[in-house]
C-alpha atoms as a PDB file:
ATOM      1  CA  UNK A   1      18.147  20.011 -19.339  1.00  0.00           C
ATOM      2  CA  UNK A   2      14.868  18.935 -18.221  1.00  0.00           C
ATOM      3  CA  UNK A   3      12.491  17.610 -21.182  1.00  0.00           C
ATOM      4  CA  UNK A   4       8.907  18.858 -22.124  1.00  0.00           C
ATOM      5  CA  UNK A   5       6.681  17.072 -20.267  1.00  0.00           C
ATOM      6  CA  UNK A   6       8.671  15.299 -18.151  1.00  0.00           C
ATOM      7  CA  UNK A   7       7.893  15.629 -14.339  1.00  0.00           C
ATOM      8  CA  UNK A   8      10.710  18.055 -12.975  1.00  0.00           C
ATOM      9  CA  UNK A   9      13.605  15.599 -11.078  1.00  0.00           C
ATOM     10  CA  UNK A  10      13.235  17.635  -7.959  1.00  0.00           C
ATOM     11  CA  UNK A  11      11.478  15.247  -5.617  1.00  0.00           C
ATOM     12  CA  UNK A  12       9.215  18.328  -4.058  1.00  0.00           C
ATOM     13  CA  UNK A  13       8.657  19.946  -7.155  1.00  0.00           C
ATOM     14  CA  UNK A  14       7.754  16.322  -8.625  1.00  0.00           C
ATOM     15  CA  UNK A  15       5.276  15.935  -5.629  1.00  0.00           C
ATOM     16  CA  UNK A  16       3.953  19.335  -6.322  1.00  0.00           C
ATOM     17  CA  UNK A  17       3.060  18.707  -9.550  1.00  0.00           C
ATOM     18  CA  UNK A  18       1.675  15.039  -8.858  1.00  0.00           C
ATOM     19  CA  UNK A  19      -0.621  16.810  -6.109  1.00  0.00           C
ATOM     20  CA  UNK A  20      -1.723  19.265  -8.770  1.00  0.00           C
ATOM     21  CA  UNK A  21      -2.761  16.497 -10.983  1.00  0.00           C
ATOM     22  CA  UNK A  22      -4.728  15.075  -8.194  1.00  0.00           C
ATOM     23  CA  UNK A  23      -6.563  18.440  -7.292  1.00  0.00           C
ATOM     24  CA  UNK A  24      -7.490  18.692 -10.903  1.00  0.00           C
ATOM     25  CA  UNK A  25      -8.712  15.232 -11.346  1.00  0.00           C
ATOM     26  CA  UNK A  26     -10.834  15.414  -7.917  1.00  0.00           C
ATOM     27  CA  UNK A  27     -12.567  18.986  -9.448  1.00  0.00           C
ATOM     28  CA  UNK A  28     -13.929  16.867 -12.555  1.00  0.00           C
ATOM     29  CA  UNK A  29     -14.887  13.420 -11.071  1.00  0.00           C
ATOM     30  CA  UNK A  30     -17.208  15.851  -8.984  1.00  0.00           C
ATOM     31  CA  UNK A  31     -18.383  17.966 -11.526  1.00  0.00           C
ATOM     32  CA  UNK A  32     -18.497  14.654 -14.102  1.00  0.00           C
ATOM     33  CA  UNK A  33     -18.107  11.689 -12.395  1.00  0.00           C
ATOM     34  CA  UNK A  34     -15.289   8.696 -12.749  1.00  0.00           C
ATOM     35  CA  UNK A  35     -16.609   7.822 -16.578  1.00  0.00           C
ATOM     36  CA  UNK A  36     -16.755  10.815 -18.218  1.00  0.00           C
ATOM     37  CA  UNK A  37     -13.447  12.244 -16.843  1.00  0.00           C
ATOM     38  CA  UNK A  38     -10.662  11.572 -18.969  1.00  0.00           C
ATOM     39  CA  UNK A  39      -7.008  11.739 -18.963  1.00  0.00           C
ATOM     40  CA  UNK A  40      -6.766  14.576 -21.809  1.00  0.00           C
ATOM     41  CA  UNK A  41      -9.606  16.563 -19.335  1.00  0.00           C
ATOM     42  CA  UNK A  42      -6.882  16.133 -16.473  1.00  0.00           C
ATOM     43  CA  UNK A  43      -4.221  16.913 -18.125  1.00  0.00           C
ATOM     44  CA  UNK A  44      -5.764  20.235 -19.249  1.00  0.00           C
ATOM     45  CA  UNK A  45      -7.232  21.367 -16.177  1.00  0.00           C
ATOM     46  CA  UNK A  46      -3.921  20.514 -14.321  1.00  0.00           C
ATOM     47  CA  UNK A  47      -1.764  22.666 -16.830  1.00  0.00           C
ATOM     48  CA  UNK A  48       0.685  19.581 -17.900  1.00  0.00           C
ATOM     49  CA  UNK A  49       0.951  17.816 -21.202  1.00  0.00           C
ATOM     50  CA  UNK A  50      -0.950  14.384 -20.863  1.00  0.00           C
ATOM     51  CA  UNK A  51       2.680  12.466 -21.055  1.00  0.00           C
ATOM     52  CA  UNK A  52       3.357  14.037 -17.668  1.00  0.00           C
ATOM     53  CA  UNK A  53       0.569  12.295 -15.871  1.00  0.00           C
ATOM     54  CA  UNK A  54       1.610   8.711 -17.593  1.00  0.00           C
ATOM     55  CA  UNK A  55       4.902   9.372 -16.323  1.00  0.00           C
ATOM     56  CA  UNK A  56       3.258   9.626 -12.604  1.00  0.00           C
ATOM     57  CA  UNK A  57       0.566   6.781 -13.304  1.00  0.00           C
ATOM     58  CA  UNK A  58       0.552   4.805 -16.292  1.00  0.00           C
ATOM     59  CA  UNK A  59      -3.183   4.365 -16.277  1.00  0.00           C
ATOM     60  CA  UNK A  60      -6.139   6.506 -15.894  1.00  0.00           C
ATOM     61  CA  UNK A  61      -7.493   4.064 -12.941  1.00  0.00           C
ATOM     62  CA  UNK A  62      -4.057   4.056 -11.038  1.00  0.00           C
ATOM     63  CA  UNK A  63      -4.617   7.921 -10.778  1.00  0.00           C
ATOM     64  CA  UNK A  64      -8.286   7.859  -9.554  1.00  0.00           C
ATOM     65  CA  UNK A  65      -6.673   5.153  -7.136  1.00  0.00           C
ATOM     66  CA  UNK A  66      -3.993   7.729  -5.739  1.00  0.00           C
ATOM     67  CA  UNK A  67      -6.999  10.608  -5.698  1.00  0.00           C
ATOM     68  CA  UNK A  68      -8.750   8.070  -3.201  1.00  0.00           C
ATOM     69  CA  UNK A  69      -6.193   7.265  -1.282  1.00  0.00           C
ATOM     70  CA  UNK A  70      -4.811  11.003  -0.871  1.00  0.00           C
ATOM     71  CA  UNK A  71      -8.581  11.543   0.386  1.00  0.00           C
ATOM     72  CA  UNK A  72      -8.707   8.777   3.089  1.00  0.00           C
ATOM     73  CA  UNK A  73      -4.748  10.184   4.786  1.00  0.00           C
ATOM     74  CA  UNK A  74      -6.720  13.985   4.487  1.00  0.00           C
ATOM     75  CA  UNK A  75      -9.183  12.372   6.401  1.00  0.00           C
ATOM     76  CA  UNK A  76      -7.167  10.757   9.074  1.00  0.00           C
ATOM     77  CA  UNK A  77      -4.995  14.131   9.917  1.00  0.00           C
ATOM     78  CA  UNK A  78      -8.153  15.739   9.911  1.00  0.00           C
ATOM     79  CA  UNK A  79      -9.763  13.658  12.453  1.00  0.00           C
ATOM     80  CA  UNK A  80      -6.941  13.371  14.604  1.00  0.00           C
ATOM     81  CA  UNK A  81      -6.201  17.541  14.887  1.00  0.00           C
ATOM     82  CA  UNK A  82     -10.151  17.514  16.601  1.00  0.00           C
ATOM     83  CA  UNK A  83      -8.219  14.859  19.290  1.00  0.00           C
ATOM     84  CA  UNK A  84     -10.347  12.798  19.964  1.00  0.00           C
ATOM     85  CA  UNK A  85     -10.651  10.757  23.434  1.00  0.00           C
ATOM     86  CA  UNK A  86     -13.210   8.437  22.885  1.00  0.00           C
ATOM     87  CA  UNK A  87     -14.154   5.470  20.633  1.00  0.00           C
ATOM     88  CA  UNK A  88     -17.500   7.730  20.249  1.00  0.00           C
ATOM     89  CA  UNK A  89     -15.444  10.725  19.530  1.00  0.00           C
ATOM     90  CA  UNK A  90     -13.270   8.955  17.081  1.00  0.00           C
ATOM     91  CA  UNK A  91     -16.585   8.333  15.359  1.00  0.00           C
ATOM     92  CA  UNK A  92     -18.269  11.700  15.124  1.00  0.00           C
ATOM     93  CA  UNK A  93     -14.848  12.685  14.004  1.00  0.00           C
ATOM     94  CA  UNK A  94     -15.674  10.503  11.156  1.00  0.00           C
ATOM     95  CA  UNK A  95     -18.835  11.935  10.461  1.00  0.00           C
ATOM     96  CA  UNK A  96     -17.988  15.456  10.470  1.00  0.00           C
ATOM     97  CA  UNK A  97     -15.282  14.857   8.205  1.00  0.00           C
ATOM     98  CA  UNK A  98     -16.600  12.520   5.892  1.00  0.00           C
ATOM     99  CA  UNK A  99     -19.548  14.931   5.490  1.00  0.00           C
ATOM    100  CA  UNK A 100     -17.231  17.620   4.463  1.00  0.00           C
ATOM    101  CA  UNK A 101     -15.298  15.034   1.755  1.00  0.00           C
ATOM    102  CA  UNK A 102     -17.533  13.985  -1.029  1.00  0.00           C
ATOM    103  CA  UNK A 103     -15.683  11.572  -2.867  1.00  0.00           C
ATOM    104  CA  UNK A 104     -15.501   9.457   0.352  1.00  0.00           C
ATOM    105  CA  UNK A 105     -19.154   9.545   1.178  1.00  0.00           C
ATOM    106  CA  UNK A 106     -19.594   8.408  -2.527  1.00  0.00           C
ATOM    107  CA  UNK A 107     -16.892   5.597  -1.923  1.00  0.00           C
ATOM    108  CA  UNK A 108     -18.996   4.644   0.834  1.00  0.00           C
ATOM    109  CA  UNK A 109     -22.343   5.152  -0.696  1.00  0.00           C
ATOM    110  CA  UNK A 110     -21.175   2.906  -3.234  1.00  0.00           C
ATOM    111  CA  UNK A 111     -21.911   6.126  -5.653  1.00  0.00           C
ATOM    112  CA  UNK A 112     -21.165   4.588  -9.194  1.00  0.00           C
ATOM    113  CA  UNK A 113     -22.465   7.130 -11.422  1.00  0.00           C
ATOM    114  CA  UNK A 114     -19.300   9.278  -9.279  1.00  0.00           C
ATOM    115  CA  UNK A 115     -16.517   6.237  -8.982  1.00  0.00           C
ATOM    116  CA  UNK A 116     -17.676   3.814 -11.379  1.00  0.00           C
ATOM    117  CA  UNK A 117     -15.580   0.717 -10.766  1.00  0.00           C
ATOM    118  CA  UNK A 118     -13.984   1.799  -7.917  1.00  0.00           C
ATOM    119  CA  UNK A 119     -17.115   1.081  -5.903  1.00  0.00           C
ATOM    120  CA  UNK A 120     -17.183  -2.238  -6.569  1.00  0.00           C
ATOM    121  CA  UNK A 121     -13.408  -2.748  -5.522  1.00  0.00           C
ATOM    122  CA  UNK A 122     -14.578  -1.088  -2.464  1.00  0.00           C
ATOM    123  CA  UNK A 123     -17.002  -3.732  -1.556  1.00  0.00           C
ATOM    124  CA  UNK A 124     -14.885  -6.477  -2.708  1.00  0.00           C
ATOM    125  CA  UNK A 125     -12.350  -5.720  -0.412  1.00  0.00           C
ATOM    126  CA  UNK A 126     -15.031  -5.256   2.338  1.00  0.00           C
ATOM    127  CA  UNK A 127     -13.244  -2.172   3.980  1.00  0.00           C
ATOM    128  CA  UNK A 128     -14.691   1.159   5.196  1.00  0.00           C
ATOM    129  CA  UNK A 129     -12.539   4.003   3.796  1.00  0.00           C
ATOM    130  CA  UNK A 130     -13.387   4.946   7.753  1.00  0.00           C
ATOM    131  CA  UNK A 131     -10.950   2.283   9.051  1.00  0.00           C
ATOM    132  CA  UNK A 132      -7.241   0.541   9.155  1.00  0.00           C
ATOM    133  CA  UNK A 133      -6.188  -2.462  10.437  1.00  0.00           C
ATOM    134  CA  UNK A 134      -5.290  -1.434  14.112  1.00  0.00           C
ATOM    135  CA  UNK A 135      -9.340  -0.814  15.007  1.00  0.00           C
ATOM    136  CA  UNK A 136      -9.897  -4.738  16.470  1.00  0.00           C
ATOM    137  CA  UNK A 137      -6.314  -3.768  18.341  1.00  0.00           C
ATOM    138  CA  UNK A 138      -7.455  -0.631  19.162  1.00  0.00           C
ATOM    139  CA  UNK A 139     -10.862  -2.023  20.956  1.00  0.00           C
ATOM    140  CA  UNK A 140      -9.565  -4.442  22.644  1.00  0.00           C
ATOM    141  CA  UNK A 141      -7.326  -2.393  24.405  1.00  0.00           C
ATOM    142  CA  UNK A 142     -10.503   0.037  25.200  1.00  0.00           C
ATOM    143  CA  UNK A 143     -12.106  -3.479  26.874  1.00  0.00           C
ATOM    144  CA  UNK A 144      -8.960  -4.076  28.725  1.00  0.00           C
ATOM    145  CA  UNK A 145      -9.164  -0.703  30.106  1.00  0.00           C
ATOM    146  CA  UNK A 146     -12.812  -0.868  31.367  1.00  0.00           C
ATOM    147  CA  UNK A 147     -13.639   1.796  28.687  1.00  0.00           C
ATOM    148  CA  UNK A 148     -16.018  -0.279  26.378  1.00  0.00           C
ATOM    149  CA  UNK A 149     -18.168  -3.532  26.956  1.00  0.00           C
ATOM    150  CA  UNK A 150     -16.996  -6.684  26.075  1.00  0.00           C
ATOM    151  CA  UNK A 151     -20.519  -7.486  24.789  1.00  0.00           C
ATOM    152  CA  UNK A 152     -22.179  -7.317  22.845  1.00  0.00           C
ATOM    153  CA  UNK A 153     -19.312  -7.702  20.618  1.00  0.00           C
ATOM    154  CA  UNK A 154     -18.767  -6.689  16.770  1.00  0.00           C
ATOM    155  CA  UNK A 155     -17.959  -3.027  18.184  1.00  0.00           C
ATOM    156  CA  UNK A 156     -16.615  -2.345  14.506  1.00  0.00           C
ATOM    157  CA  UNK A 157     -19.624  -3.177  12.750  1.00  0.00           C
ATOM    158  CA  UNK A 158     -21.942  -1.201  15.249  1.00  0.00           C
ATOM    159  CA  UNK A 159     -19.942   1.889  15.260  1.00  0.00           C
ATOM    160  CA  UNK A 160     -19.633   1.574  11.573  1.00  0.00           C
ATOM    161  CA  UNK A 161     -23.718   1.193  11.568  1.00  0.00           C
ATOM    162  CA  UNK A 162     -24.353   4.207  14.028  1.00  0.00           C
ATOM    163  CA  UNK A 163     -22.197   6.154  11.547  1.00  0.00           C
ATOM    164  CA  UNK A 164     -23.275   5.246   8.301  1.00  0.00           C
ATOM    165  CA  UNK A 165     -27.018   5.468   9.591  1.00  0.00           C
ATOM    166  CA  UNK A 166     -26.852   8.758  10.433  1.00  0.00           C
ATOM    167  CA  UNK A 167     -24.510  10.205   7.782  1.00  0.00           C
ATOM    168  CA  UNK A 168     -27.132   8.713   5.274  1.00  0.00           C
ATOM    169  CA  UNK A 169     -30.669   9.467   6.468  1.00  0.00           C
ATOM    170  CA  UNK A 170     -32.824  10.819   4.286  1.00  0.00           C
ATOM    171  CA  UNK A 171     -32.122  14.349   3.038  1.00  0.00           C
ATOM    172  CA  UNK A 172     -35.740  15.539   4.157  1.00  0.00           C
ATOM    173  CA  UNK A 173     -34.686  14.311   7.762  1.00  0.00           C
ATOM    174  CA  UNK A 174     -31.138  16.629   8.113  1.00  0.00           C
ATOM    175  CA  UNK A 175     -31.146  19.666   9.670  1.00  0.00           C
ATOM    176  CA  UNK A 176     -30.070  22.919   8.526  1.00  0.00           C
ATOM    177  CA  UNK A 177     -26.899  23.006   6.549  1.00  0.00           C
ATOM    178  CA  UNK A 178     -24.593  25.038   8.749  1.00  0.00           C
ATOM    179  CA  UNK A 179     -25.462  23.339  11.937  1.00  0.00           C
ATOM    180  CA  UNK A 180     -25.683  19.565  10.491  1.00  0.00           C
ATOM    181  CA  UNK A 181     -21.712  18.360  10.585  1.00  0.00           C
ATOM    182  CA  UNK A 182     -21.304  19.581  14.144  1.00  0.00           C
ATOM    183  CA  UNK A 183     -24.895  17.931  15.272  1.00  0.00           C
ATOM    184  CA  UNK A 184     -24.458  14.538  12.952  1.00  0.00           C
ATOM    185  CA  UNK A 185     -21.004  14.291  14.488  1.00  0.00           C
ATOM    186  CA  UNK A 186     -22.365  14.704  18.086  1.00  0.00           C
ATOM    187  CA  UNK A 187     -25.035  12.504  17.956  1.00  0.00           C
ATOM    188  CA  UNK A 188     -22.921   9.778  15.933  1.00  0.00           C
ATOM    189  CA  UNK A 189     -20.445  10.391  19.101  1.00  0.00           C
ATOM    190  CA  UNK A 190     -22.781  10.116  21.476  1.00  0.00           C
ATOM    191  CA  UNK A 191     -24.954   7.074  20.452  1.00  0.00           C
ATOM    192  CA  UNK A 192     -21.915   4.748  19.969  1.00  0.00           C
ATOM    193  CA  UNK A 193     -20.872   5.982  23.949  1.00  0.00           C
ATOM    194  CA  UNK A 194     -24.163   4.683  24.868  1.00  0.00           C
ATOM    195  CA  UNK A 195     -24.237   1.934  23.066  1.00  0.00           C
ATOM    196  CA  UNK A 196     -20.697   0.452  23.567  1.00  0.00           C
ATOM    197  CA  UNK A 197     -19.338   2.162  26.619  1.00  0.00           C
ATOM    198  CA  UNK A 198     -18.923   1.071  30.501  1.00  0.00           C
ATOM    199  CA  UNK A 199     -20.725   3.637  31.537  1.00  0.00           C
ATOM    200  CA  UNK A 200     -17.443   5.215  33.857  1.00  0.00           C
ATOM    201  CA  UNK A 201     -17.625   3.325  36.946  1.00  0.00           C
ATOM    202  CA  UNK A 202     -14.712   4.762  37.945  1.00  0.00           C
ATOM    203  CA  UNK A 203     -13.847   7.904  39.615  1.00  0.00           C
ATOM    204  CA  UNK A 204     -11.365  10.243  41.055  1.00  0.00           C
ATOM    205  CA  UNK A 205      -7.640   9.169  40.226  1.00  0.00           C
ATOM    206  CA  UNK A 206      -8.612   6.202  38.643  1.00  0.00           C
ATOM    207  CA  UNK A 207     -11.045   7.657  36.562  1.00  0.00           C
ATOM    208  CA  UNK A 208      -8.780  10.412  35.232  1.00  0.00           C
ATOM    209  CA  UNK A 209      -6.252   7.829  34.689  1.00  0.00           C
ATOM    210  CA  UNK A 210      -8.360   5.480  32.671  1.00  0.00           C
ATOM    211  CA  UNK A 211      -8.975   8.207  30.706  1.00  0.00           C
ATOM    212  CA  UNK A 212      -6.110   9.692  29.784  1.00  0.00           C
ATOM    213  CA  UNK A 213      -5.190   5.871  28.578  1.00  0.00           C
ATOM    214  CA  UNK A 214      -7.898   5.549  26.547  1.00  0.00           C
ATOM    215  CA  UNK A 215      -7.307   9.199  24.911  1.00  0.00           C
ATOM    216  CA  UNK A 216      -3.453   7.868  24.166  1.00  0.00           C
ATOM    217  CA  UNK A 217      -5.519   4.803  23.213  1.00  0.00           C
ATOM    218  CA  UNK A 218      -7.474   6.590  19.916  1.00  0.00           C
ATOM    219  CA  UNK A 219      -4.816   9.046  19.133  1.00  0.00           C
ATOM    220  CA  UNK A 220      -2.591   5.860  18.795  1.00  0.00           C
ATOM    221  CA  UNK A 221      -5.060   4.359  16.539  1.00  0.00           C
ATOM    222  CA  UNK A 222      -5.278   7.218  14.350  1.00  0.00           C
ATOM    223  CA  UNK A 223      -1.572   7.868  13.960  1.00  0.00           C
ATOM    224  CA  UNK A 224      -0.901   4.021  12.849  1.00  0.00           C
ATOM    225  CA  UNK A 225      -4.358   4.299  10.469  1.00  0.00           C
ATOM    226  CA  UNK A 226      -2.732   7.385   8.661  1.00  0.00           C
ATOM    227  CA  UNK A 227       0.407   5.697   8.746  1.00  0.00           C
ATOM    228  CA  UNK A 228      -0.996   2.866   6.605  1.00  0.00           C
ATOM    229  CA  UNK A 229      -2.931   5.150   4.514  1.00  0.00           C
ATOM    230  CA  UNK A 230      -0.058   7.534   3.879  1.00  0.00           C
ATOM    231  CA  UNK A 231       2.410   4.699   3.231  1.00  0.00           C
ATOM    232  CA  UNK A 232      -0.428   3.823   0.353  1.00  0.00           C
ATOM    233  CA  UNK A 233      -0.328   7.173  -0.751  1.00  0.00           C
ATOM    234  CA  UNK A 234       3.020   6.926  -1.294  1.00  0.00           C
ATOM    235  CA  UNK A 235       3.025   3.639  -3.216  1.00  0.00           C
ATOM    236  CA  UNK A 236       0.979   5.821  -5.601  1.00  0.00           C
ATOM    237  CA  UNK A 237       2.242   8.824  -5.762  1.00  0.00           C
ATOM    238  CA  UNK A 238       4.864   9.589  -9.475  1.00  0.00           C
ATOM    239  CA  UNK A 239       7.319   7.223 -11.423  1.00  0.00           C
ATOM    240  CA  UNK A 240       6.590   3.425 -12.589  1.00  0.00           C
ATOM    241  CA  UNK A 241       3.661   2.227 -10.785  1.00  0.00           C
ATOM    242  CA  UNK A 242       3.360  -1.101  -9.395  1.00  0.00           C
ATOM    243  CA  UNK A 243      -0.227  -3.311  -9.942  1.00  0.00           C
ATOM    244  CA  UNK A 244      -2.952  -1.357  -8.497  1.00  0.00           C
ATOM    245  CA  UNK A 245      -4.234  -2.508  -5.509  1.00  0.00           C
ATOM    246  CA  UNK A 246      -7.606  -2.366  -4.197  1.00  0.00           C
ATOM    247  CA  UNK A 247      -8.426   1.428  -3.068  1.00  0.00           C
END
């Protein structure tokens, strides 16, 4: 007999209800922010008893941890059903995404009236919640291919400018609502091309070939960056947590 409270033993059911916990504590950390949103709020707005969510996290911060990382592996399968074939692409992929996902444009914002601490952790760690550790792999194989300059260099941190720039202008600059994901994205997409790409010197066979390697190339990247983030996700997700780690 299963005990009040106590997260059903069915591992789907389990995951179920740990997701439901999540979608409950993402709808007040909007509405609230990080310090105002307690576990008891949660708990209610979920539908469980507040022992259930201890026996998924045992702190409030290891759950906010799990929401974050459960946002970053939405953000990667997201990105990578658009297929993208370019380093630009992979980009305004990015920005159309992150544009539609608050919570990550606050983590990168460094928004902490919404995430409070978890901001900082964010900058400690120096990562964009944009990347994984394949990118500098991920480049260099783009270089090898012809696809991108060597030179300047840094291609991560001016990608990483071109997209923060423009997800981040000015609200007076944007355009209207409806059309702005689809235009930020193409223009984010487009700059980095012209910024960091060969140009296509190529053509006919070798052309099509080259490109068809670098479009294995990104989706490559993508499905080893949501592999990291999902094997994360699972290091978070119900029963005994370990130390958190940095989001």
């Amino acid at each position: 007999m299963v005990k009040v409270g106590r997260p059903p033993q069915d591992p789907a059911r389990q995951m179920e209800r740990a997701h439901r916990i999540l979608d409950a504590a993402a709808d007040l950390v909007l509405r609230w922010g990080y310090g105002k949103t307690t576990i008891d709020d949660v708990a209610k707005r979920a539908g469980v008893a507040k022992g259930t969510i201890y026996l998924h996290w045992k702190t409030r911060d290891e759950l906010f941890a799990a929401l974050l990382r459960r946002e970053r592996v939405l953000m990667l399968a997201e990105v990578r059903q658009g297929t993208p074939a370019t380093l630009g692409e992979l980009y305004g992929g990015y920005a159309r995404v992150l544009l539609r996902r608050p919570l990550l444009q606050a983590l990168m914002r460094g928004d902490s009236d919404l995430l409070g601490k978890f901001t900082r952790q964010k900058q400690q760690a120096g990562q964009s919640p944009t990347m994984g550790l394949p990118l500098e792999e991920y480049v260099a194989e783009l270089v090898k291919l012809g696809a991108v300059r060597e030179e300047p260099g840094d291609h991560a941190m001016v990608a990483n400018a071109v997209l923060y720039g423009f997800l981040f202008v000015p609200d007076s600059l944007r355009m209207e609502a409806e059309e702005s994901a689809d235009r930020i994205a193409f223009l984010v997409a487009d700059t980095i091309d012209r910024a960091l790409s060969t140009g296509g010197t190529l053509s006919g066979d070798d052309a099509d070939a080259v490109a068809e390697a670098v479009a294995r190339a990104t989706l490559d990247f993508l499905a080893a960056a949501q592999e990291i983030a999902e094997q994360r996700l699972a290091a978070s997700m119900g029963g005994p947590q370990k130390a958190q780690r940095s989001v």
